[in-house]
N, C-alpha and C. Protein backbone atom coordinates (compact mmCIF):
# COMPACT_ATOMS: atom_id res chain seq x y z
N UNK A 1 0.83 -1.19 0.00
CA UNK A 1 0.00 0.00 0.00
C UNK A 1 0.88 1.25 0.00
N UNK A 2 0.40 2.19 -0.88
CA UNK A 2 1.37 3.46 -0.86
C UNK A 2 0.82 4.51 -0.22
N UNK A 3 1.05 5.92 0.01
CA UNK A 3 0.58 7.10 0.48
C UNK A 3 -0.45 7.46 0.12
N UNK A 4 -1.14 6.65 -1.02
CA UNK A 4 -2.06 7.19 -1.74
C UNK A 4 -3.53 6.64 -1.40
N UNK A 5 -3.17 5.05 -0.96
CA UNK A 5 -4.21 3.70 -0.71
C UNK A 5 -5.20 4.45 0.49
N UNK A 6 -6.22 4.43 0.21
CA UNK A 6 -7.49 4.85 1.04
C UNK A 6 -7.27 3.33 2.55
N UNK A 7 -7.54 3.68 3.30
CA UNK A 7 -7.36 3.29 4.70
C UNK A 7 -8.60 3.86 5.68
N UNK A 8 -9.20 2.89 6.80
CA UNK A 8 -9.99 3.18 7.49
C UNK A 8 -9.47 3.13 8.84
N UNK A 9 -9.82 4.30 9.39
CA UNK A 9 -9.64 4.23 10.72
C UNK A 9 -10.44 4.10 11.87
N UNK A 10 -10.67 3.19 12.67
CA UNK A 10 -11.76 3.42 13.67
C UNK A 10 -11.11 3.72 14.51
N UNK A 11 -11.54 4.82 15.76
CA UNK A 11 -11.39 5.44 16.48
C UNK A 11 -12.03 5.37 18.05
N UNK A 12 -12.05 5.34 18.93
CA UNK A 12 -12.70 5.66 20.23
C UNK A 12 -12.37 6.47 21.35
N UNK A 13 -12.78 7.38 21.65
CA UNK A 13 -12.14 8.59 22.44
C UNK A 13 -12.66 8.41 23.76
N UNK A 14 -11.82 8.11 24.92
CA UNK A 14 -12.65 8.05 26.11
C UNK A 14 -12.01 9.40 27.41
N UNK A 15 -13.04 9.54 28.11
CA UNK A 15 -12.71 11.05 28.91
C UNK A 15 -13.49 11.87 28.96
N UNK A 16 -13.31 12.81 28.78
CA UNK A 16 -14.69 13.99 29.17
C UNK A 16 -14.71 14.56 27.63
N UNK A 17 -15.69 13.50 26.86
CA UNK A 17 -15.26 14.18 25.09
C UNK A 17 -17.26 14.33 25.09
N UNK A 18 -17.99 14.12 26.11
CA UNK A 18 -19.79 14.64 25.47
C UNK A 18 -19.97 15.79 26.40
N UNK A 19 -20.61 16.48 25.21
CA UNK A 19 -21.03 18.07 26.01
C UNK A 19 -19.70 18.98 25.90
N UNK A 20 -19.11 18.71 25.28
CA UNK A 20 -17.70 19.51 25.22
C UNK A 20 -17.03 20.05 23.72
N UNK A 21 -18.12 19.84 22.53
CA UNK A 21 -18.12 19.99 21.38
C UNK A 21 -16.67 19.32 20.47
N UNK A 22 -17.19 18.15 21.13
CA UNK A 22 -15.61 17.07 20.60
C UNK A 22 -16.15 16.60 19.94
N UNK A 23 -16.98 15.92 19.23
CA UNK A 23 -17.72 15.60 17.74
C UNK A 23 -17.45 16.84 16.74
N UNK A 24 -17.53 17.91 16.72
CA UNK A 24 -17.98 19.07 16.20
C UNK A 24 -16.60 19.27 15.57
N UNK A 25 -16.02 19.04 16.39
CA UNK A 25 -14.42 18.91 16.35
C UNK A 25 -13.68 18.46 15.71
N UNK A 26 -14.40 17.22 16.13
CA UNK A 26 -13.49 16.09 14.76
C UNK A 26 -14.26 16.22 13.56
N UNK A 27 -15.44 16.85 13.18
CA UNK A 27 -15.63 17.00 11.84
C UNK A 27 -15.07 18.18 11.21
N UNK A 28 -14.74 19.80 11.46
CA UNK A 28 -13.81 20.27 11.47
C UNK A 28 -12.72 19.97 11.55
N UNK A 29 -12.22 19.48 11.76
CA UNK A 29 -10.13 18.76 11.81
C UNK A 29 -10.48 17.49 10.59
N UNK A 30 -11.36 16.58 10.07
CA UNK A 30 -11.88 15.91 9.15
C UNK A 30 -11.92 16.05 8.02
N UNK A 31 -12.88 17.40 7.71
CA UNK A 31 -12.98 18.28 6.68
C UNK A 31 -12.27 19.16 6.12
N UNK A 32 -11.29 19.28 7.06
CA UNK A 32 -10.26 20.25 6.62
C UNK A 32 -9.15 19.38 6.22
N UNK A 33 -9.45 18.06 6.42
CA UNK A 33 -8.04 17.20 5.79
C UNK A 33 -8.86 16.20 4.69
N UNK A 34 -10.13 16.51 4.36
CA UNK A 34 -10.57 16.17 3.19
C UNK A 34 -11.23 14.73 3.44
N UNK A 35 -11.39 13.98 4.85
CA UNK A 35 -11.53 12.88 5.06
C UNK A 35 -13.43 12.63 5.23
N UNK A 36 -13.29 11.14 4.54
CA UNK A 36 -14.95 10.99 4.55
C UNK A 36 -15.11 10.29 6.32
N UNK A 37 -16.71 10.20 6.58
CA UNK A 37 -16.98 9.02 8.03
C UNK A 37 -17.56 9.91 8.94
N UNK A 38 -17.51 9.33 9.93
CA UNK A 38 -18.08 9.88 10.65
C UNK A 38 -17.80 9.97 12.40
N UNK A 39 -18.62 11.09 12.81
CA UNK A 39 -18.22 11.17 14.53
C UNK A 39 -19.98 10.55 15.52
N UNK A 40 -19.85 9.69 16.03
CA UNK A 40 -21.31 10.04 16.76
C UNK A 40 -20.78 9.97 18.48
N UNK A 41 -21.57 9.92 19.08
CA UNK A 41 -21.75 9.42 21.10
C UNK A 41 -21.89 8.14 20.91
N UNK A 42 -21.54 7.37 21.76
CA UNK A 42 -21.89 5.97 22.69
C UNK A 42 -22.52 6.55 23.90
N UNK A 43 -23.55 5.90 24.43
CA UNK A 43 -23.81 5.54 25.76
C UNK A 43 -23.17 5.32 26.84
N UNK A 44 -21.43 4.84 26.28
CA UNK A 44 -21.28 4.08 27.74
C UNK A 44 -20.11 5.59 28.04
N UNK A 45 -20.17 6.88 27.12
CA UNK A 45 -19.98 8.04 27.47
C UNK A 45 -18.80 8.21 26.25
N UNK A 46 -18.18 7.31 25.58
CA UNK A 46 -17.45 7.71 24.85
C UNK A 46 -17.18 8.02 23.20
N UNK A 47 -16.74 8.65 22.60
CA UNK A 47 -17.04 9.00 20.88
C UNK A 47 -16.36 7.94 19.92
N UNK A 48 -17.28 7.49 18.75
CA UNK A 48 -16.73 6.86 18.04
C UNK A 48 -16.37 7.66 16.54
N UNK A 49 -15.34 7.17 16.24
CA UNK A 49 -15.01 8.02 15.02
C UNK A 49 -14.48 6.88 14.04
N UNK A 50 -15.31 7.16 12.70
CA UNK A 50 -15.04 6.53 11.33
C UNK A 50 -14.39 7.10 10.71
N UNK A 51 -13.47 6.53 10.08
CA UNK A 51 -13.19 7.99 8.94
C UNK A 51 -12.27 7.11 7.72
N UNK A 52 -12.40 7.64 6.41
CA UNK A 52 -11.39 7.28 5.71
C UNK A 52 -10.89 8.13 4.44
N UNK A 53 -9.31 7.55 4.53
CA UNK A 53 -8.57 8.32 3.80
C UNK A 53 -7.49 8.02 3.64
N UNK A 54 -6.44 8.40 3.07
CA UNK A 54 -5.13 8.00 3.19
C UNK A 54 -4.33 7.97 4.71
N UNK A 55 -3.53 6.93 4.82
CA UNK A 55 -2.88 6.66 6.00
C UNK A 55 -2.72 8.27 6.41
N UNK A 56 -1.48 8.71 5.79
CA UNK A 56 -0.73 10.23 6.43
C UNK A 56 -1.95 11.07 7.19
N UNK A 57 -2.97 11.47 6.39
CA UNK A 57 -3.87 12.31 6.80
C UNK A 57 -4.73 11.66 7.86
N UNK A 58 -5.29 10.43 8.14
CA UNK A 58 -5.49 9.35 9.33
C UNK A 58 -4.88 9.55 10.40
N UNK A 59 -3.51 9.52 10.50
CA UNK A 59 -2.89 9.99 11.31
C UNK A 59 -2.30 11.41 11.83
N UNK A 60 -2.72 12.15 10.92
CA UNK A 60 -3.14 13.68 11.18
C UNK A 60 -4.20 13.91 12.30
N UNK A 61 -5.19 13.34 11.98
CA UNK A 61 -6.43 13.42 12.32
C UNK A 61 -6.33 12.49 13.69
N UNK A 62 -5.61 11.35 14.06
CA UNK A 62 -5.86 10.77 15.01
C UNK A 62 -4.98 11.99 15.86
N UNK A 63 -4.13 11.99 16.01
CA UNK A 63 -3.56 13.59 16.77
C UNK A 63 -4.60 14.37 16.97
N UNK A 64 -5.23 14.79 16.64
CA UNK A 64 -6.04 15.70 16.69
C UNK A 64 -6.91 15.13 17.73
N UNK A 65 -7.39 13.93 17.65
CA UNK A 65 -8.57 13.14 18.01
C UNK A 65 -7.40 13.26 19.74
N UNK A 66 -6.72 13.00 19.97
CA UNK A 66 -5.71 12.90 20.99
C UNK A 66 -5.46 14.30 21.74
N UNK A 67 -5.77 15.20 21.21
CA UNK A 67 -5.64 16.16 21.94
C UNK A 67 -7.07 16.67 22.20
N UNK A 68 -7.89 16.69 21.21
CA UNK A 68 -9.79 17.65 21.11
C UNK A 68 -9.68 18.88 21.04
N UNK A 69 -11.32 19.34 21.66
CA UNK A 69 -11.04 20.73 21.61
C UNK A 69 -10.98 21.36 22.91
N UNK A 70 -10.52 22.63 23.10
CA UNK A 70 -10.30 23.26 24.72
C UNK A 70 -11.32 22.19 26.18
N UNK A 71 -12.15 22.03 25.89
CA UNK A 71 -13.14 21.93 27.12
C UNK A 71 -12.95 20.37 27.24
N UNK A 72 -12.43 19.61 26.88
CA UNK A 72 -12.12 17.99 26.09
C UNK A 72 -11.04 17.47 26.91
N UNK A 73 -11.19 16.66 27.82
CA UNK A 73 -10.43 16.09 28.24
C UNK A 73 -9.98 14.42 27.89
N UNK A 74 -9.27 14.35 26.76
CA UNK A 74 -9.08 12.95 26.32
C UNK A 74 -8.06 12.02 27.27
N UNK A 75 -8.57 11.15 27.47
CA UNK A 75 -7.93 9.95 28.55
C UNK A 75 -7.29 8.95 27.66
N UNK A 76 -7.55 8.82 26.44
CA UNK A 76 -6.98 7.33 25.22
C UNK A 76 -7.92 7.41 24.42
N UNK A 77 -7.59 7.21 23.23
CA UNK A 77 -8.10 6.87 22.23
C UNK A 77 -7.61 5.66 21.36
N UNK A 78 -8.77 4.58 21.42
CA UNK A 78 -8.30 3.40 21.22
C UNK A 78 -8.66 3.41 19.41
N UNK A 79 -8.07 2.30 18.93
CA UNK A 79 -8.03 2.89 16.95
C UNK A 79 -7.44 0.92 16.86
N UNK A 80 -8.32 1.52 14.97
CA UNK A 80 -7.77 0.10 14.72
C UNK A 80 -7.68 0.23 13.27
N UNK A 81 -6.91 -0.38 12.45
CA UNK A 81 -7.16 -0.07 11.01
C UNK A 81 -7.35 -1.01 10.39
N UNK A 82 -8.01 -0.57 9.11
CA UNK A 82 -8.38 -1.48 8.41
C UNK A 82 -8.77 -0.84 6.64
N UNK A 83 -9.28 -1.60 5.85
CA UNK A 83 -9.64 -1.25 4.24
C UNK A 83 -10.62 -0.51 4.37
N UNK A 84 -10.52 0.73 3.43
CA UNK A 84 -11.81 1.69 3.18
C UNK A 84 -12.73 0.89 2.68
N UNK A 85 -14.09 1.50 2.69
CA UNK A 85 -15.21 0.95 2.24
C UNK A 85 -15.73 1.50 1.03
N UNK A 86 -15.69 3.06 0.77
CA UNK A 86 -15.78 3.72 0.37
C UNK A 86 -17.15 4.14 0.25
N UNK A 87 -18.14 4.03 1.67
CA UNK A 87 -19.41 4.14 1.60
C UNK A 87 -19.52 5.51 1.77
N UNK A 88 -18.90 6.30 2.45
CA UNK A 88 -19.08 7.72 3.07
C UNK A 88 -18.62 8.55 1.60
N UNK A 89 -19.61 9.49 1.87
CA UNK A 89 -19.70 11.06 0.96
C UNK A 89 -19.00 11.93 1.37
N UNK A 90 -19.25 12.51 2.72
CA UNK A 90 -18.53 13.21 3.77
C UNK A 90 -18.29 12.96 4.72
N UNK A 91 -17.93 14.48 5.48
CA UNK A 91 -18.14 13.92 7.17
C UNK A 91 -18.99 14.28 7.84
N UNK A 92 -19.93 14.23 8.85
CA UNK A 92 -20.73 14.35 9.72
C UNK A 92 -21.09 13.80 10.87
N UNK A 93 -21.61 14.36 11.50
CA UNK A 93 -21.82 13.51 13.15
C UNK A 93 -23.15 12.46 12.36
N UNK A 94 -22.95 11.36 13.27
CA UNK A 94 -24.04 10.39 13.10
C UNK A 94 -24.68 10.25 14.45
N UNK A 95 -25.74 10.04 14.33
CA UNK A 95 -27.21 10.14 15.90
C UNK A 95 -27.30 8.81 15.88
């Protein structure tokens, strides 16, 4: 696979990431690196994030996902990779 090969990343952010506009977040930091997927909540309090794109920019974006935004207190973010699907259009939060 080269720099170029589309790659999926799943993501899970655990810590103080609901009510703190950390979804909102990662679709801004997403969109600005051109990546499709998506951000929604879990229940058991923590964010899941889809996304795909080329490795480099994946890992742009997981940084990002590692730090959040001001009010965001990230504890780990657990990730796993795997082959794009190429189902996603954009990015957006999912309900």
């Amino acid at each position: 696979m080269g720099e170029t090969a589309q790659t999926r990343l799943t993501a899970t952010a655990h810590g103080r990431v609901h009510g703190v506009g950390y979804r909102y977040f990662v679709i801004e930091e997403a969109n600005a690196l051109g990546l499709r997927g998506y951000a929604r909540n879990l229940p058991n309090g923590t964010v899941e994030v889809i996304a795909e794109g080329t490795r480099p920019l994946l890992e742009r974006l997981l940084e990002a996902l590692r730090q959040g935004p001001p009010a965001a207190y990230v504890q780990e973010v657990e990730t796993g990779w795997g082959p794009a699907t190429g189902e996603f259009a954009g990015f957006r939060v999912r309900y």
